[in-house]
Protein backbone atom coordinates (compact mmCIF):
# COMPACT_ATOMS: atom_id res chain seq x y z
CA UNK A 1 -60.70 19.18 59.39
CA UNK A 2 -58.61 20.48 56.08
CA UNK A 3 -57.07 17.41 54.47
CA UNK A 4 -53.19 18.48 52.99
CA UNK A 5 -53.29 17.99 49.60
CA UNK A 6 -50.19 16.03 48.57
CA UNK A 7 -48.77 16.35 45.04
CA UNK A 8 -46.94 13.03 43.96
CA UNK A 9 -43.19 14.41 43.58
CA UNK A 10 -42.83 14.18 39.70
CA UNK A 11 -39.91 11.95 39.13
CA UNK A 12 -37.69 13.15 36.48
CA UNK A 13 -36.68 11.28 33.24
CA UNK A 14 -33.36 11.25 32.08
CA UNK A 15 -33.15 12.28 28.32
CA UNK A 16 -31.03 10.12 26.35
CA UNK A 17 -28.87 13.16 24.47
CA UNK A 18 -28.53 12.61 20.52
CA UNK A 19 -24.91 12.24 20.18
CA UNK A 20 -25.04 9.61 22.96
CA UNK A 21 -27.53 8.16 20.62
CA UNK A 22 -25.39 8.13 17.47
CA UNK A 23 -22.53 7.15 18.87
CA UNK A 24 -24.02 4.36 20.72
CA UNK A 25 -25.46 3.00 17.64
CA UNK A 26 -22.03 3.10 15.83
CA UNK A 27 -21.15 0.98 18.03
CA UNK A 28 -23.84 -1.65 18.08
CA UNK A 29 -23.36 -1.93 14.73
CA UNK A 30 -19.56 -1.75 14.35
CA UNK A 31 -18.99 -3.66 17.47
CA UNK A 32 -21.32 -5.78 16.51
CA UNK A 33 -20.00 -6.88 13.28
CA UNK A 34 -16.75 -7.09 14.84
CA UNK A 35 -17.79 -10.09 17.02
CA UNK A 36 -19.65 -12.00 14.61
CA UNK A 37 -16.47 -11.77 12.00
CA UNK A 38 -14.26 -12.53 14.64
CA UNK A 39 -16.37 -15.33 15.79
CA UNK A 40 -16.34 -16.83 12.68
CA UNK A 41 -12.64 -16.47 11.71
CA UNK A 42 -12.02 -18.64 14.93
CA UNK A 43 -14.36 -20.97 14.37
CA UNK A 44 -13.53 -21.35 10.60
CA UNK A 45 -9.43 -20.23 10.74
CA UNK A 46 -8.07 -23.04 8.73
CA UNK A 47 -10.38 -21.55 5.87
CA UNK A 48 -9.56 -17.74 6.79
CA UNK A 49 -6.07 -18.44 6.58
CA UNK A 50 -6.25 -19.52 2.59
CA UNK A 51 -8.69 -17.23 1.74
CA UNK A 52 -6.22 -14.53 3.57
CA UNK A 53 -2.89 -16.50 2.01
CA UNK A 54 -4.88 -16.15 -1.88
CA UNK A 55 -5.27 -12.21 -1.06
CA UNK A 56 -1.31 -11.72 0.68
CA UNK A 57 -0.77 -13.14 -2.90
CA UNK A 58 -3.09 -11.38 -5.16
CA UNK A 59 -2.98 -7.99 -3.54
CA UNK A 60 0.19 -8.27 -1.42
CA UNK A 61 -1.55 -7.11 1.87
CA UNK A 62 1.20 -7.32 4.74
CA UNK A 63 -1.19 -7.11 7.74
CA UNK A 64 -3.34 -10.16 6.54
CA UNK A 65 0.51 -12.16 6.35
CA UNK A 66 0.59 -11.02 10.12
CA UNK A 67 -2.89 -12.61 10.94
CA UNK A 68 -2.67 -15.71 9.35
CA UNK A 69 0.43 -16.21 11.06
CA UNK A 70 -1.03 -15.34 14.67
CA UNK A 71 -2.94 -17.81 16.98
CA UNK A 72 -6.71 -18.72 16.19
CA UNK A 73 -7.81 -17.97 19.59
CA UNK A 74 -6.89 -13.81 19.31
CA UNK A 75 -10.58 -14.03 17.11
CA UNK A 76 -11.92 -15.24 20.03
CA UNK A 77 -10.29 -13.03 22.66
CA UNK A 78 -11.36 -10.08 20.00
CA UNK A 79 -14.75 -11.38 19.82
CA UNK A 80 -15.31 -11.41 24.12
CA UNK A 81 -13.46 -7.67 24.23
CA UNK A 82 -16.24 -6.44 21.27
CA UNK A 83 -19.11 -8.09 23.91
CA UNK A 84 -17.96 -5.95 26.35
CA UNK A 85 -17.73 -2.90 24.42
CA UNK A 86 -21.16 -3.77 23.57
CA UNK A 87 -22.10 -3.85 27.11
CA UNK A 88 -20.90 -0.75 27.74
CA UNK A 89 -22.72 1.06 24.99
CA UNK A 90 -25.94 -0.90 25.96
CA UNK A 91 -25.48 0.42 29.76
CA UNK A 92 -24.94 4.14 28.22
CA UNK A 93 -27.84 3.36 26.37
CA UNK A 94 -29.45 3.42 29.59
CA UNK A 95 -28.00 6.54 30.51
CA UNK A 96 -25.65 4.47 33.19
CA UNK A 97 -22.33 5.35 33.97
CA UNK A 98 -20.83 1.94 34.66
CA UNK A 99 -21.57 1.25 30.95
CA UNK A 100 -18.52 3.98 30.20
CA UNK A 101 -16.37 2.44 32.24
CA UNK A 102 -16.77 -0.72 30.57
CA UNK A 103 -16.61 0.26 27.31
CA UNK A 104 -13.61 2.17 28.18
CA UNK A 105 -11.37 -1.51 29.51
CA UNK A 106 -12.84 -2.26 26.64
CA UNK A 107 -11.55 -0.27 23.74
CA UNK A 108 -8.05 -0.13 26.13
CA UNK A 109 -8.00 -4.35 25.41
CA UNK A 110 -8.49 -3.67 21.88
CA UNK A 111 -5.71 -1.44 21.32
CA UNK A 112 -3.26 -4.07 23.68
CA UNK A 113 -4.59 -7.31 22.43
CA UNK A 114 -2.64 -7.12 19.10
CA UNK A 115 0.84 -6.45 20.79
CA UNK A 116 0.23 -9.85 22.96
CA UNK A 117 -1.38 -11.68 20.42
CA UNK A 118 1.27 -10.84 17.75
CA UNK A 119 4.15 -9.66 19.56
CA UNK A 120 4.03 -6.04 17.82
CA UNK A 121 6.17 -3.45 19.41
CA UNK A 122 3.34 -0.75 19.97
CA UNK A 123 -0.58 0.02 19.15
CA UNK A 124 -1.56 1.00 15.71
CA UNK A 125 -2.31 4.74 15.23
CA UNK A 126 -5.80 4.30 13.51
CA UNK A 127 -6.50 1.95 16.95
CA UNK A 128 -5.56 4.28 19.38
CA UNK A 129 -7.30 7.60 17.49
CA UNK A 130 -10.52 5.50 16.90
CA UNK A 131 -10.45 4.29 20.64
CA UNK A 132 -9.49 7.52 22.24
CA UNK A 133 -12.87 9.81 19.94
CA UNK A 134 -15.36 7.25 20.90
CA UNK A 135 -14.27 7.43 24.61
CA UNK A 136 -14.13 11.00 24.31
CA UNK A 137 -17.18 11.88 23.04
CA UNK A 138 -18.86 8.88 25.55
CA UNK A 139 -17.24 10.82 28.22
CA UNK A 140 -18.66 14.23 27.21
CA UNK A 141 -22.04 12.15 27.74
CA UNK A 142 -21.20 11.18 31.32
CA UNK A 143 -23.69 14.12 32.81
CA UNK A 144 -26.51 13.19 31.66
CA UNK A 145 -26.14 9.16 33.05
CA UNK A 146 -26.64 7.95 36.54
């Protein structure tokens, strides 16, 4: 009798593209920083709020006026919405999709949170370009996740 010779189908790996590399790493890092800086301004506030008074005086900085007169627990708000973006990247990381759609309520939050938090009548520029590249060039990434 003339056994069938079975090949194991070859499962294939998912390459994790460069730029989804780079930019995923930006945001580790940037991210990153982001919550332990806003972690600590909540958890410290009274002292960010005269080191911040000292430099509206020495260097006459109008958006650090605007944070030391805003509520403590924005840091902390900022500091959850960074975790998620960070969750995101970490799920692109793994080439999966749901980590883009994360990341992308996400860096939405982070251009809103201000306008709650301190009443502003729209999102900063800089916010909204920074936001709207890194989602772009996640997005251009979304083939090659699962």
């Amino acid at each position: 009798m003339e056994e069938l010779q079975q090949t194991p189908l070859q499962e294939t790996k998912l390459q994790r593209p460069g730029l989804l590399t780079v930019i995923c790493i930006l945001t580790f890092v940037g991210s990153g920083m982001n919550v332990i800086s806003s972690l600590v301004i909540f958890f410290f506030f009274d002292a960010f709020k005269i080191v911040a008074a000292s430099l509206v005086k020495s260097f006459n900085i109008p958006e650090m006026e605007m944070l030391i007169e805003g509520p403590s627990i924005f840091f902390a708000a900022s500091a959850l919405i960074y975790a998620g973006a960070i969750t995101g990247a970490l799920l692109m990381w793994q080439l999966r999709k749901l980590g883009f759609h994360i990341y992308t309520v996400s860096q939405i939050l982070l251009v809103i949170a201000p306008m709650y938090f301190f009443k502003l009548p729209g999102p900063g520029v800089m916010d909204i370009l920074l936001a709207g590249v890194f989602i772009l060039l996640y997005s251009m990434n979304l083939k090659s996740m699962s």
